[in-house]
N, C-alpha and C. Protein backbone atom coordinates (compact mmCIF):
# COMPACT_ATOMS: atom_id res chain seq x y z
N UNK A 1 27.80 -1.43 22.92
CA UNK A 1 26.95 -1.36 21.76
C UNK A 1 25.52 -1.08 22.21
N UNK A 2 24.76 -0.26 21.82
CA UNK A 2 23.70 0.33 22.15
C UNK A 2 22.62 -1.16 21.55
N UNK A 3 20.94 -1.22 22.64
CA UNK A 3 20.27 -1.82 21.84
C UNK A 3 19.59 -1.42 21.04
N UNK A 4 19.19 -2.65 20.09
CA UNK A 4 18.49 -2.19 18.87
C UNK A 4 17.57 -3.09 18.50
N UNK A 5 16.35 -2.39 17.61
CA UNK A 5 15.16 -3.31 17.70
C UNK A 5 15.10 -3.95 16.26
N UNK A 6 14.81 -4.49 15.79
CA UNK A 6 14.17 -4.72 13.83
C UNK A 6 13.47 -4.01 13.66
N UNK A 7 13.91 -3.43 12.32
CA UNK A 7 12.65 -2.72 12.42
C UNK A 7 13.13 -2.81 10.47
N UNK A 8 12.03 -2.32 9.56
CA UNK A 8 11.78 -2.44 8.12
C UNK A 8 12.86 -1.50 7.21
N UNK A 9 13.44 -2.33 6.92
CA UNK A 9 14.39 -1.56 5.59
C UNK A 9 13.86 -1.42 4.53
N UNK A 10 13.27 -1.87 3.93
CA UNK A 10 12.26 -1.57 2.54
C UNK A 10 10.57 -2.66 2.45
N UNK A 11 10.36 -1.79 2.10
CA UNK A 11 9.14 -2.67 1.53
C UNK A 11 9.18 -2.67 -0.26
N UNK A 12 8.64 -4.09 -1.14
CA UNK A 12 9.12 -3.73 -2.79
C UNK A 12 7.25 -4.37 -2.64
N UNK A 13 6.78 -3.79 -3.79
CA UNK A 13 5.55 -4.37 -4.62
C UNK A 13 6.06 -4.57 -6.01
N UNK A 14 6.11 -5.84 -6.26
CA UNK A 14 6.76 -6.57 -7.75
C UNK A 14 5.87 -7.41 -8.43
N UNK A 15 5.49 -6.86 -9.80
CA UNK A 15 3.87 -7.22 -10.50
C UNK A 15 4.30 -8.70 -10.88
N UNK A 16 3.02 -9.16 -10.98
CA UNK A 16 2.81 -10.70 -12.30
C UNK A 16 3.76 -11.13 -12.74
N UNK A 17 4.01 -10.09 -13.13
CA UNK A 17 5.23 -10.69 -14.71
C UNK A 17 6.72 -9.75 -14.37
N UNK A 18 7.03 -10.27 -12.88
CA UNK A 18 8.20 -10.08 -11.68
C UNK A 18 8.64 -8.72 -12.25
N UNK A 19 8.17 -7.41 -12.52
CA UNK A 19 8.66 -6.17 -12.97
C UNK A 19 8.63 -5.06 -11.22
N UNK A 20 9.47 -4.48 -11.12
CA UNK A 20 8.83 -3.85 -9.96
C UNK A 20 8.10 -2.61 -9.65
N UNK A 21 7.34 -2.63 -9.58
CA UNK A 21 5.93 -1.31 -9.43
C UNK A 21 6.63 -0.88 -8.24
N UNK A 22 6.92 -0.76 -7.05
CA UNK A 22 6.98 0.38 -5.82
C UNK A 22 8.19 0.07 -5.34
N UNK A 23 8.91 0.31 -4.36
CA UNK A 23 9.90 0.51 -3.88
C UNK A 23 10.12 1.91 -2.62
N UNK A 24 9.76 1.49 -1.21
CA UNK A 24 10.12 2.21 -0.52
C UNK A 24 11.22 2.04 0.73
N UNK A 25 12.20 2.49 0.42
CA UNK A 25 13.02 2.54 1.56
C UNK A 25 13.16 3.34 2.91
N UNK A 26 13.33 2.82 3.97
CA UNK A 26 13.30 3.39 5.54
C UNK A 26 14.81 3.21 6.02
N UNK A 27 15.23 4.63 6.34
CA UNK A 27 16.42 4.86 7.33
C UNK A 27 16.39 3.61 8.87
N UNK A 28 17.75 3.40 8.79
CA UNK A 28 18.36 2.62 9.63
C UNK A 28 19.22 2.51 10.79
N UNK A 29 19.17 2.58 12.01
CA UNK A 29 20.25 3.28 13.09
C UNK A 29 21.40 2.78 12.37
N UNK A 30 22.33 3.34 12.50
CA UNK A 30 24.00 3.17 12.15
C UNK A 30 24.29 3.19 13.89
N UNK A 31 25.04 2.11 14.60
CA UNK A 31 25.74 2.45 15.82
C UNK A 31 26.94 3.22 15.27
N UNK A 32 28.05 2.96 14.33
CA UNK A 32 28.76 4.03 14.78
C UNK A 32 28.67 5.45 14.31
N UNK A 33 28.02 5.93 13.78
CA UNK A 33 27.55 7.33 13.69
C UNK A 33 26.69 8.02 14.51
N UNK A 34 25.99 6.85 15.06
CA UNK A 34 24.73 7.35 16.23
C UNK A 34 23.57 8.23 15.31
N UNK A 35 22.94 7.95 13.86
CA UNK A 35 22.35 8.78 13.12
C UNK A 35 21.60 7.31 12.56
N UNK A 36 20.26 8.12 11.75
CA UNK A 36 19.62 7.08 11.21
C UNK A 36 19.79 7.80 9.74
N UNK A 37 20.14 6.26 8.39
CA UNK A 37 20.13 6.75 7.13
C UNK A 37 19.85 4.67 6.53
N UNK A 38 19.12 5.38 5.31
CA UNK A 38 19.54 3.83 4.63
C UNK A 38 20.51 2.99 4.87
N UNK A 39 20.25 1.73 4.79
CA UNK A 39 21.66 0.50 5.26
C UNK A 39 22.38 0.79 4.03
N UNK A 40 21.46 0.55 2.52
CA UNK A 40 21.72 0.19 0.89
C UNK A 40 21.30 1.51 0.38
N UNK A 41 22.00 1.14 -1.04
CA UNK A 41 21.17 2.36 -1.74
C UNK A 41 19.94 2.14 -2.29
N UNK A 42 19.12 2.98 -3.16
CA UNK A 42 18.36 2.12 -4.36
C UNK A 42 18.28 1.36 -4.88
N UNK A 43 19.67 1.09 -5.53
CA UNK A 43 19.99 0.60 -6.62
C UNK A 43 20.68 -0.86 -5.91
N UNK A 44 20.58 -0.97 -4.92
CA UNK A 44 20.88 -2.41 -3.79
C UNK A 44 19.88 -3.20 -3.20
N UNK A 45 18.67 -2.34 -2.68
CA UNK A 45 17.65 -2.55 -2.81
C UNK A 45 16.81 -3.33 -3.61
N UNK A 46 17.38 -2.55 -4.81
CA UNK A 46 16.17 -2.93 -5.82
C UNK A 46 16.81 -4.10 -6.43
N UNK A 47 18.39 -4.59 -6.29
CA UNK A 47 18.77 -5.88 -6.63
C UNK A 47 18.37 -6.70 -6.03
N UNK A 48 18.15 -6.64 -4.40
CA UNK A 48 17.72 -7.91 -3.75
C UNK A 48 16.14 -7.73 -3.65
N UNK A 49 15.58 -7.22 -3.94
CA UNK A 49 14.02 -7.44 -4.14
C UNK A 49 14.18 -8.66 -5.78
N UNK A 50 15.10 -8.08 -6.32
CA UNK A 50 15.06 -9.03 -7.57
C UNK A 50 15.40 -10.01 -7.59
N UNK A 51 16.49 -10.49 -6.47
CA UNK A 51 17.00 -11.78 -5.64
C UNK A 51 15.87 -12.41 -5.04
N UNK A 52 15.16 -12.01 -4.94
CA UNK A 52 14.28 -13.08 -4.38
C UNK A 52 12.86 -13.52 -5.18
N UNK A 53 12.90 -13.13 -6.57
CA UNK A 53 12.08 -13.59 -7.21
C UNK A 53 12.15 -14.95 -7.84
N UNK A 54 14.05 -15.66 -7.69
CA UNK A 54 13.78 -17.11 -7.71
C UNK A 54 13.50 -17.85 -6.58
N UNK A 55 13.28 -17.31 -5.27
CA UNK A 55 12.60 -17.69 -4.25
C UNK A 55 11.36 -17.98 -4.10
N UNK A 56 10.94 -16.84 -4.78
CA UNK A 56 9.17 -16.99 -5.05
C UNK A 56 8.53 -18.47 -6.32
N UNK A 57 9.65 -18.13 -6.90
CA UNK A 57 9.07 -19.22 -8.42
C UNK A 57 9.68 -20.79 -8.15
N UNK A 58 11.02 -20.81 -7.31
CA UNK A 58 11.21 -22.38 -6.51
C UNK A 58 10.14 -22.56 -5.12
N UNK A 59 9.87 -21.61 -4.36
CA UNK A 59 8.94 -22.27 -3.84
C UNK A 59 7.50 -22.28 -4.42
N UNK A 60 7.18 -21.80 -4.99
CA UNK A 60 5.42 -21.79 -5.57
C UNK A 60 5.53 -22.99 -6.68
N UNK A 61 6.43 -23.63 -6.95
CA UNK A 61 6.76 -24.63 -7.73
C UNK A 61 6.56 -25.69 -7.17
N UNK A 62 7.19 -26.04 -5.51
CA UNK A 62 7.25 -26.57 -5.05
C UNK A 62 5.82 -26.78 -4.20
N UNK A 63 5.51 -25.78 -3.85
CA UNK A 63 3.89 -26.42 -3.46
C UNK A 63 3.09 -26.28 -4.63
N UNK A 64 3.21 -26.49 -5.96
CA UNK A 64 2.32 -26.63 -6.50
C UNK A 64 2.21 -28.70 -7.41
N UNK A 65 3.28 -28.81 -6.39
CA UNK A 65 3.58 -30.38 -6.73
C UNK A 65 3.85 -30.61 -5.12
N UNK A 66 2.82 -31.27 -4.20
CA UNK A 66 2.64 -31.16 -2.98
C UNK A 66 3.20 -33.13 -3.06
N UNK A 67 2.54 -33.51 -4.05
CA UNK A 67 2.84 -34.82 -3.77
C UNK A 67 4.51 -35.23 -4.52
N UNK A 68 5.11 -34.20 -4.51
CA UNK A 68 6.50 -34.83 -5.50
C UNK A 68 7.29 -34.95 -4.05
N UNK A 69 8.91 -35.14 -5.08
CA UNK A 69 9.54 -34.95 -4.08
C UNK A 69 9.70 -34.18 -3.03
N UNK A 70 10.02 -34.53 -2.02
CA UNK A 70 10.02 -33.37 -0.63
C UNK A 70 8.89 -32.58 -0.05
N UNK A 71 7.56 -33.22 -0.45
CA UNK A 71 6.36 -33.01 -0.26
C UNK A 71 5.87 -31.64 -0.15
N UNK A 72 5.64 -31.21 1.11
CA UNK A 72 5.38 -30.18 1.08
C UNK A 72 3.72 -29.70 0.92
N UNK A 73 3.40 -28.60 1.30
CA UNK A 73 1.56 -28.73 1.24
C UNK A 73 1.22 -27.05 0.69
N UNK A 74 0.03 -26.96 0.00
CA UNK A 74 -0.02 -26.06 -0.49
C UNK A 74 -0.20 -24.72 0.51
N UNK A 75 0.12 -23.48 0.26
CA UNK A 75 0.18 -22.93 1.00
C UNK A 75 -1.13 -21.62 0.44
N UNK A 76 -2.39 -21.61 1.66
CA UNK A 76 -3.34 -20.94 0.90
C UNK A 76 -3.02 -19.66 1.36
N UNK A 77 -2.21 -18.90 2.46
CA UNK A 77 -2.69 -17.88 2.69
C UNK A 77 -1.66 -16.62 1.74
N UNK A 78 -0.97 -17.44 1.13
CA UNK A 78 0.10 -16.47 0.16
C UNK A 78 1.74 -15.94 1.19
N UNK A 79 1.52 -16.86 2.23
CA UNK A 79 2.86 -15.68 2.93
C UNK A 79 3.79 -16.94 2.71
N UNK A 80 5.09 -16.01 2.46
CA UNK A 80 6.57 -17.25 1.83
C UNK A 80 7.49 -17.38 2.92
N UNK A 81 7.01 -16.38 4.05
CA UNK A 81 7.84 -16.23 5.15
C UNK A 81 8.89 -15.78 5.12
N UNK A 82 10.16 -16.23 5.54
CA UNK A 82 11.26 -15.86 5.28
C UNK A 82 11.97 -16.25 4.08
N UNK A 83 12.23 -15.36 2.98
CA UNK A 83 12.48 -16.40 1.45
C UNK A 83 14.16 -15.96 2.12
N UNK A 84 15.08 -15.25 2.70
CA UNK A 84 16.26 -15.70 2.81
C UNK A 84 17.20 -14.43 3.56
N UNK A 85 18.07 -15.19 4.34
CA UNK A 85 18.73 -14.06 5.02
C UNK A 85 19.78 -13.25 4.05
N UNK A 86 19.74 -12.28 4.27
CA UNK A 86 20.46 -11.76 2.79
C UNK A 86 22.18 -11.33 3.76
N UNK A 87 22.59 -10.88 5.38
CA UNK A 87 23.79 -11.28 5.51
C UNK A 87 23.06 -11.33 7.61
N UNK A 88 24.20 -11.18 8.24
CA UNK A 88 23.86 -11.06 9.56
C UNK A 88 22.58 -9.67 10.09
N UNK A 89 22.31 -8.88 9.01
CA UNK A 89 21.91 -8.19 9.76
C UNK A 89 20.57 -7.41 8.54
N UNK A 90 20.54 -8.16 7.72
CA UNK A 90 19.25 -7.88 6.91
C UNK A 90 18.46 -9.45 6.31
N UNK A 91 16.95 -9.34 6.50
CA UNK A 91 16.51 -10.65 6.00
C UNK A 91 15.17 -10.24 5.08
N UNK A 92 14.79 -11.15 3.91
CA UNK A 92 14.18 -10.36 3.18
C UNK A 92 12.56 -11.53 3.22
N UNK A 93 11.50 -10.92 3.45
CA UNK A 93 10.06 -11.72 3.84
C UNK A 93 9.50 -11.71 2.70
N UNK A 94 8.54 -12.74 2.37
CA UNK A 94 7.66 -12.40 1.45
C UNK A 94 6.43 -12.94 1.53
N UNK A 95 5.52 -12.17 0.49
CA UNK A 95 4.03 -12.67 0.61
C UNK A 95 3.79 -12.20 -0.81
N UNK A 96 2.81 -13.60 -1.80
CA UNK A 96 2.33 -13.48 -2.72
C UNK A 96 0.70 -13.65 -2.69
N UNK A 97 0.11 -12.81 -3.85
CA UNK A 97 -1.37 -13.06 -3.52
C UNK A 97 -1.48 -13.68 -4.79
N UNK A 98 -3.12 -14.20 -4.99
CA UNK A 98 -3.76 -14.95 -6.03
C UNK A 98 -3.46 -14.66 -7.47
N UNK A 99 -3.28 -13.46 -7.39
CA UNK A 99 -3.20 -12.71 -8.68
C UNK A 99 -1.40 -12.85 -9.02
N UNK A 100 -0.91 -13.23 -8.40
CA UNK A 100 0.67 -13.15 -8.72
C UNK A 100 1.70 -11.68 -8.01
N UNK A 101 0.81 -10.77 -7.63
CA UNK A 101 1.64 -9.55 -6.97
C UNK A 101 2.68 -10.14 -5.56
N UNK A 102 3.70 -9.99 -5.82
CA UNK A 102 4.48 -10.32 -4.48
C UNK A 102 5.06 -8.77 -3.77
N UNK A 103 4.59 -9.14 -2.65
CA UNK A 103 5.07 -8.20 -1.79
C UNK A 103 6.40 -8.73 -0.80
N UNK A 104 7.59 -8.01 -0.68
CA UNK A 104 8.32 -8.07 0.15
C UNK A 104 8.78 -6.98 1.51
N UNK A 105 9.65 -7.32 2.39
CA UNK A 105 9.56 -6.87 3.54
C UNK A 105 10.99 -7.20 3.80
N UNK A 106 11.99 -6.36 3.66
CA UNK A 106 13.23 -6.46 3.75
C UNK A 106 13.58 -5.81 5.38
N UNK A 107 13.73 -6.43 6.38
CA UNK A 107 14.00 -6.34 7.75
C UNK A 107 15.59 -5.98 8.09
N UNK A 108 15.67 -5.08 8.90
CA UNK A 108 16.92 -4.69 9.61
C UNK A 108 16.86 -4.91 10.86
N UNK A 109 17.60 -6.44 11.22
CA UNK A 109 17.61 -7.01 12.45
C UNK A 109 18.10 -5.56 13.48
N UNK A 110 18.70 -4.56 13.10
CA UNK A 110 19.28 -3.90 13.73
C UNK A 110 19.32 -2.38 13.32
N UNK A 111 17.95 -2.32 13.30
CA UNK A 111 17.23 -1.20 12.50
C UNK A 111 16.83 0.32 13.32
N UNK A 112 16.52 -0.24 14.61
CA UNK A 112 16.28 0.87 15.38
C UNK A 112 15.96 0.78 16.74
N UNK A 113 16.93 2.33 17.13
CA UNK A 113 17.53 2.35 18.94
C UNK A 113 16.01 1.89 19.86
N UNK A 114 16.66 1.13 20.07
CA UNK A 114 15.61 0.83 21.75
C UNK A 114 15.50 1.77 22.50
N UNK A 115 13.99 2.32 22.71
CA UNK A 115 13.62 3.54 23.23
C UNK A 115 14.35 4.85 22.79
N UNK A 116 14.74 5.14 21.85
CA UNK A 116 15.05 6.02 20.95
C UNK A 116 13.93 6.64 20.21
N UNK A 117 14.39 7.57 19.04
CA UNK A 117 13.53 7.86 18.24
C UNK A 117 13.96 7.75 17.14
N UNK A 118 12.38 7.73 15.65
CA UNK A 118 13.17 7.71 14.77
C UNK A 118 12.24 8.03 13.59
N UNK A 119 12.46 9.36 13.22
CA UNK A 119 11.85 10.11 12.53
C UNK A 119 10.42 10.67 13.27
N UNK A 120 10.91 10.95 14.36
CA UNK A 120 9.75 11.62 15.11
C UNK A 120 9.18 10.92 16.28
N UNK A 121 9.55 9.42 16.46
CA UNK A 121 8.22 8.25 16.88
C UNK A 121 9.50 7.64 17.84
N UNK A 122 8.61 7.21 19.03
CA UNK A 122 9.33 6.61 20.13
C UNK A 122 9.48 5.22 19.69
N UNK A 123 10.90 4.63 19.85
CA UNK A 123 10.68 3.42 19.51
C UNK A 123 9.87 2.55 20.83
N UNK A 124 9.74 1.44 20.53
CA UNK A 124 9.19 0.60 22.07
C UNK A 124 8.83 -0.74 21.53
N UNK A 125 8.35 -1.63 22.38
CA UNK A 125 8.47 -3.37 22.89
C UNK A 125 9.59 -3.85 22.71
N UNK A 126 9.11 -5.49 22.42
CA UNK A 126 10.79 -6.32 22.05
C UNK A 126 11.46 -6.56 22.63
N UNK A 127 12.61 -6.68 22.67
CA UNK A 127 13.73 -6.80 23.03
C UNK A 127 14.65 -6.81 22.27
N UNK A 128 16.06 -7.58 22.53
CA UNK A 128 17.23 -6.92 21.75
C UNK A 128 17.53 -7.58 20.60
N UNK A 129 17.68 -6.41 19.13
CA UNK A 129 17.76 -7.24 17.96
C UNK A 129 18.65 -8.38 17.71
N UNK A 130 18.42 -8.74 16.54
CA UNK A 130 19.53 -9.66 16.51
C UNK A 130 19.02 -11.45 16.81
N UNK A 131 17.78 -11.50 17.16
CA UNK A 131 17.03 -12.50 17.72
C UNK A 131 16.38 -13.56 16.52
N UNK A 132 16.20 -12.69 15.53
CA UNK A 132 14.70 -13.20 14.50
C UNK A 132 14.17 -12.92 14.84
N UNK A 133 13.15 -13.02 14.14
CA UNK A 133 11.77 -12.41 14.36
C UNK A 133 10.66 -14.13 14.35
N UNK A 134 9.08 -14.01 14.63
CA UNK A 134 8.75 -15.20 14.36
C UNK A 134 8.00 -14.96 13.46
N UNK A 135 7.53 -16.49 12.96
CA UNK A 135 7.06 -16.48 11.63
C UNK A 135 5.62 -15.06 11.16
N UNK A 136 4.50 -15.00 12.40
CA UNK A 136 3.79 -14.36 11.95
C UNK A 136 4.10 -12.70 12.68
N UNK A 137 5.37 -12.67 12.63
CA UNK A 137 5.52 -11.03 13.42
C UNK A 137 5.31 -10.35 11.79
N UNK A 138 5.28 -10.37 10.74
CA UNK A 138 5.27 -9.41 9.63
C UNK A 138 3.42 -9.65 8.95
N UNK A 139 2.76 -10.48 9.43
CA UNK A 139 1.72 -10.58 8.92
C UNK A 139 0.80 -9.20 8.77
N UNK A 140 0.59 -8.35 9.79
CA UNK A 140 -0.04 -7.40 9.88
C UNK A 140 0.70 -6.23 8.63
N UNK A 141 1.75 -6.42 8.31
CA UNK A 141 2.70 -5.69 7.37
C UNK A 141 2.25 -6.15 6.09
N UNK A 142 2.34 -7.35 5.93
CA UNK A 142 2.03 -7.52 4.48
C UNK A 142 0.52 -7.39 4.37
N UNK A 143 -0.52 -7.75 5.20
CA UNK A 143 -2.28 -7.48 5.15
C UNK A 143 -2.08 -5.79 5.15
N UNK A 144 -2.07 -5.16 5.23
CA UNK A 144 -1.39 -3.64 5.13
C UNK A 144 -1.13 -3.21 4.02
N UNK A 145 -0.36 -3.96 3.38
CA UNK A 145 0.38 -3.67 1.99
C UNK A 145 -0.88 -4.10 1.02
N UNK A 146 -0.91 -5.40 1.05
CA UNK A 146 -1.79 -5.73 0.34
C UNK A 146 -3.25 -5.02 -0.20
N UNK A 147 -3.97 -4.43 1.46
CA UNK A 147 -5.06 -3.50 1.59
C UNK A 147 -4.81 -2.73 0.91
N UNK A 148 -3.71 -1.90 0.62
CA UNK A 148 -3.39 -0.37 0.41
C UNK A 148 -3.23 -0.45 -1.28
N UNK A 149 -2.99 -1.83 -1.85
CA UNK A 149 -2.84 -2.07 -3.08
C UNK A 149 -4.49 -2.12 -3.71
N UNK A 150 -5.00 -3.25 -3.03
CA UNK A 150 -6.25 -3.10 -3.28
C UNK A 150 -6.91 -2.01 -3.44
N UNK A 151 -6.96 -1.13 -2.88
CA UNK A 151 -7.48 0.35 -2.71
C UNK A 151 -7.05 1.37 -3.73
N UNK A 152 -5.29 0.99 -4.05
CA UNK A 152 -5.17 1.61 -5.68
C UNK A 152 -5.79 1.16 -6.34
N UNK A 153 -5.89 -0.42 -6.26
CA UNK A 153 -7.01 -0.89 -7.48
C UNK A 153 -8.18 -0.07 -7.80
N UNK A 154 -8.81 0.21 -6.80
CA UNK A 154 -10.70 0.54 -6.21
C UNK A 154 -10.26 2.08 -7.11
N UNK A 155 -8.81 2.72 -7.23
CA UNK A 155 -9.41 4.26 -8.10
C UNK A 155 -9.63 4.26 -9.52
N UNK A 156 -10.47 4.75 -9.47
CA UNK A 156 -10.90 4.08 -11.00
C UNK A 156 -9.98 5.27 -12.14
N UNK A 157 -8.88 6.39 -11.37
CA UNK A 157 -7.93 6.98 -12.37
C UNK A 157 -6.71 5.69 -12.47
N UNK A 158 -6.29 4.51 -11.55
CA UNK A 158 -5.53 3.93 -11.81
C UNK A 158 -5.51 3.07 -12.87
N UNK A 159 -4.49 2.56 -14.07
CA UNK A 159 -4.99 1.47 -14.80
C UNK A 159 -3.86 0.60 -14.64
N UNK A 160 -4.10 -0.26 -14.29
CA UNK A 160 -3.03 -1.71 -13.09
C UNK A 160 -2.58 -2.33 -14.91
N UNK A 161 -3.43 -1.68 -15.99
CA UNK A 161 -2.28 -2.44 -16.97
C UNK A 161 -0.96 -1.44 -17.70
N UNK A 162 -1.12 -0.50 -16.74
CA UNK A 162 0.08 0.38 -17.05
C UNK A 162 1.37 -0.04 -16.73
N UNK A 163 1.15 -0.64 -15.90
CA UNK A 163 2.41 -1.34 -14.74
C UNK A 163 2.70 -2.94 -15.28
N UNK A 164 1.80 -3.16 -16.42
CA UNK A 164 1.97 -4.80 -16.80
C UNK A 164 3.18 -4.65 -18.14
N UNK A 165 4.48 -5.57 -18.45
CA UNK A 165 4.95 -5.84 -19.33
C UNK A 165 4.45 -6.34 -20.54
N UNK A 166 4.61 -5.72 -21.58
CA UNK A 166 3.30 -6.64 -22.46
C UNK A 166 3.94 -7.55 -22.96
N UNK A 167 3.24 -8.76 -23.18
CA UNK A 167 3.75 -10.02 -23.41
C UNK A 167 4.01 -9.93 -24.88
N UNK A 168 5.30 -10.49 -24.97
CA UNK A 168 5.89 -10.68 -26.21
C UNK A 168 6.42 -9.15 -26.96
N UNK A 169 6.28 -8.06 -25.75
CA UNK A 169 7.25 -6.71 -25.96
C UNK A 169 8.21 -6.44 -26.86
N UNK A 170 8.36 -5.26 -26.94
CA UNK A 170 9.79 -5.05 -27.53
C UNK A 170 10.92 -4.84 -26.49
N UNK A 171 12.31 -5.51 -26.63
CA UNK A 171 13.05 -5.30 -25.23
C UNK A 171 13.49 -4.15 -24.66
N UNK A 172 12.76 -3.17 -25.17
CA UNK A 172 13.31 -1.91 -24.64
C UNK A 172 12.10 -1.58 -23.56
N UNK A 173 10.66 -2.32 -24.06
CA UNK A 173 9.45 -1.91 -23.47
C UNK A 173 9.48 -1.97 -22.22
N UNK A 174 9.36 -1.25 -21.12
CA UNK A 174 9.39 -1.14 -19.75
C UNK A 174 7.91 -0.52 -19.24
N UNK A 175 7.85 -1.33 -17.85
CA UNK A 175 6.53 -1.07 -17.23
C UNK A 175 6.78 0.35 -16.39
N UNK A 176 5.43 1.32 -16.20
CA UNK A 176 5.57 2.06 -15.26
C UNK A 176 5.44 1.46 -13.51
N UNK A 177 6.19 2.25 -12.86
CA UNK A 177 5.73 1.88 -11.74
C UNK A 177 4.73 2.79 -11.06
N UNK A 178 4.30 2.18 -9.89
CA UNK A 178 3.22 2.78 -9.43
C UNK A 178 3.66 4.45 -8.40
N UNK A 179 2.88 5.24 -8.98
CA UNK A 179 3.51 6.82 -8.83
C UNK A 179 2.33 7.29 -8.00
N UNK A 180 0.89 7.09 -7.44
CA UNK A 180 0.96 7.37 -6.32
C UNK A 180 1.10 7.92 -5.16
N UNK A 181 0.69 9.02 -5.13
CA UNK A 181 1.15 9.65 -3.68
C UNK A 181 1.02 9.07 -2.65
N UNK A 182 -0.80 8.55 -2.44
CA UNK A 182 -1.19 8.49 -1.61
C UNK A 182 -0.64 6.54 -0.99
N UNK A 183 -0.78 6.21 -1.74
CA UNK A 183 0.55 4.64 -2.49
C UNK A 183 1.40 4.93 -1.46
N UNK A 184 2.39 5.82 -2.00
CA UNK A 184 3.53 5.58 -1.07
C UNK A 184 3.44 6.54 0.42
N UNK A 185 2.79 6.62 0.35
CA UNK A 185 2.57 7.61 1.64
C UNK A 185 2.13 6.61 2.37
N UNK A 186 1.04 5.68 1.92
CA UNK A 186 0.30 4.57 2.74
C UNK A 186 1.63 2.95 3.50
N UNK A 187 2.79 2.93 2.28
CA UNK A 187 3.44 2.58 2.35
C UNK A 187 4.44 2.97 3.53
N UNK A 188 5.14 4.34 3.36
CA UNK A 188 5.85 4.77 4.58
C UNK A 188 5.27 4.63 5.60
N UNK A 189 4.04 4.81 6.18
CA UNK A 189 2.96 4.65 7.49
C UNK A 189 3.38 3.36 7.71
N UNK A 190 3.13 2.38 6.89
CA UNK A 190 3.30 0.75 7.28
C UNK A 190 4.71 0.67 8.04
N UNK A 191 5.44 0.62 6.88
CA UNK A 191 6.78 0.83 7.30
C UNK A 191 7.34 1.25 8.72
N UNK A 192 6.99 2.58 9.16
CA UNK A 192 7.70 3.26 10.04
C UNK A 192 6.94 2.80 11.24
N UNK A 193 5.52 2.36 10.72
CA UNK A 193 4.58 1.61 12.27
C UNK A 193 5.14 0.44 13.01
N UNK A 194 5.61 -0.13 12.18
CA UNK A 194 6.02 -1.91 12.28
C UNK A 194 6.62 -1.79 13.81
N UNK A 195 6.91 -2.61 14.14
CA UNK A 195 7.62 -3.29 15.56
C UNK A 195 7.56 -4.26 15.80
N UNK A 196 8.35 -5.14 15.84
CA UNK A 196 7.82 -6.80 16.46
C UNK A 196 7.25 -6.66 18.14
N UNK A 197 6.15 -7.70 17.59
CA UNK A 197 5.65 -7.97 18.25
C UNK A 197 4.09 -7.03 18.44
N UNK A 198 3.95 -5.95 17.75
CA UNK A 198 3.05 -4.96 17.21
C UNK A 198 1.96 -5.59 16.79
């Protein structure tokens, strides 16, 4: 079996009011094909980004009652860490900011060839997947994400309440997501940069 490093299966940006604005997926080594393509589809993806929005609302619950049961302490810098391994070989990260935007970071323990390439770019550090990762190996990923959101904010053609559900809607009413070029372009860069230990 060839080695292999972690490396990012999707990144999701999922608004306030848990709707999902972005969604980018990154190809994955396959050992037995010897080719890189998505692990999931879209439409798999975009279920477990949605799986983990009762992750986000049991734990932000939970530190927001620091003195209840099972204590616990508030957590200022917004990162959820690992909200859950989704099977042996994908785990899904998260980080929420002040405003309620959660960003996730869906990891492929076994994402890409050691010293290989992949989509152009030498892989390198690490060692062999399959390890975990530690708690602050995705930090620079989500400060990344976050920046790049902020910065859609800063265009003043964006309007961030396009992407909001309106409260008390009609159920057909659906949010846009964020369309973006430069968005998801800033996104793939993150993505395809990552490496533990990076």
């Amino acid at each position: 079996m060839a080695n292999t490093l972690p490396s990012i299966a999707c990144l999701g940006v999922i608004g306030r009011n848990n709707n999902p604005l972005h969604i980018t997926i990154f190809p994955s080594y396959d050992t037995t094909t010897q080719t890189y393509a998505p692990i999931r589809t879209p439409l798999q993806f975009s279920l477990l980004l949605s799986g983990t929005l009762d992750i986000f609302e049991a734990r932000s619950r939970h530190q927001a009652n620091p003195g209840g049961t099972g204590g616990g302490s508030m957590l200022l810098s917004g990162d959820f860490g690992l909200l859950h391994a989704i099977d042996d070989r994908l785990a899904a990260y998260g980080f929420e900011t002040n405003t309620g935007v959660k960003f996730v970071a869906v990891v492929d323990m076994r994402g890409r060839l050691l010293g290989g390439t992949s989509g152009g770019r030498v892989s390198g550090g690490g060692g062999i997947g399959g390890v975990g990762l530690r708690d602050n190996e995705l930090k620079p990923v989500f400060r990344a994400m976050q920046t790049a959101y902020v910065r859609l904010l800063q265009n003043p053609f964006y309007d961030p309440d396009e992407t909001a559900v309106p409260v008390g809607g009609k159920p057909g009413a659906a949010a846009r997501r964020i369309t973006s070029r430069k968005f998801g372009d800033e996104m793939r860069r993150i993505g395809e940069a990552w490496a533990p230990g990076s």
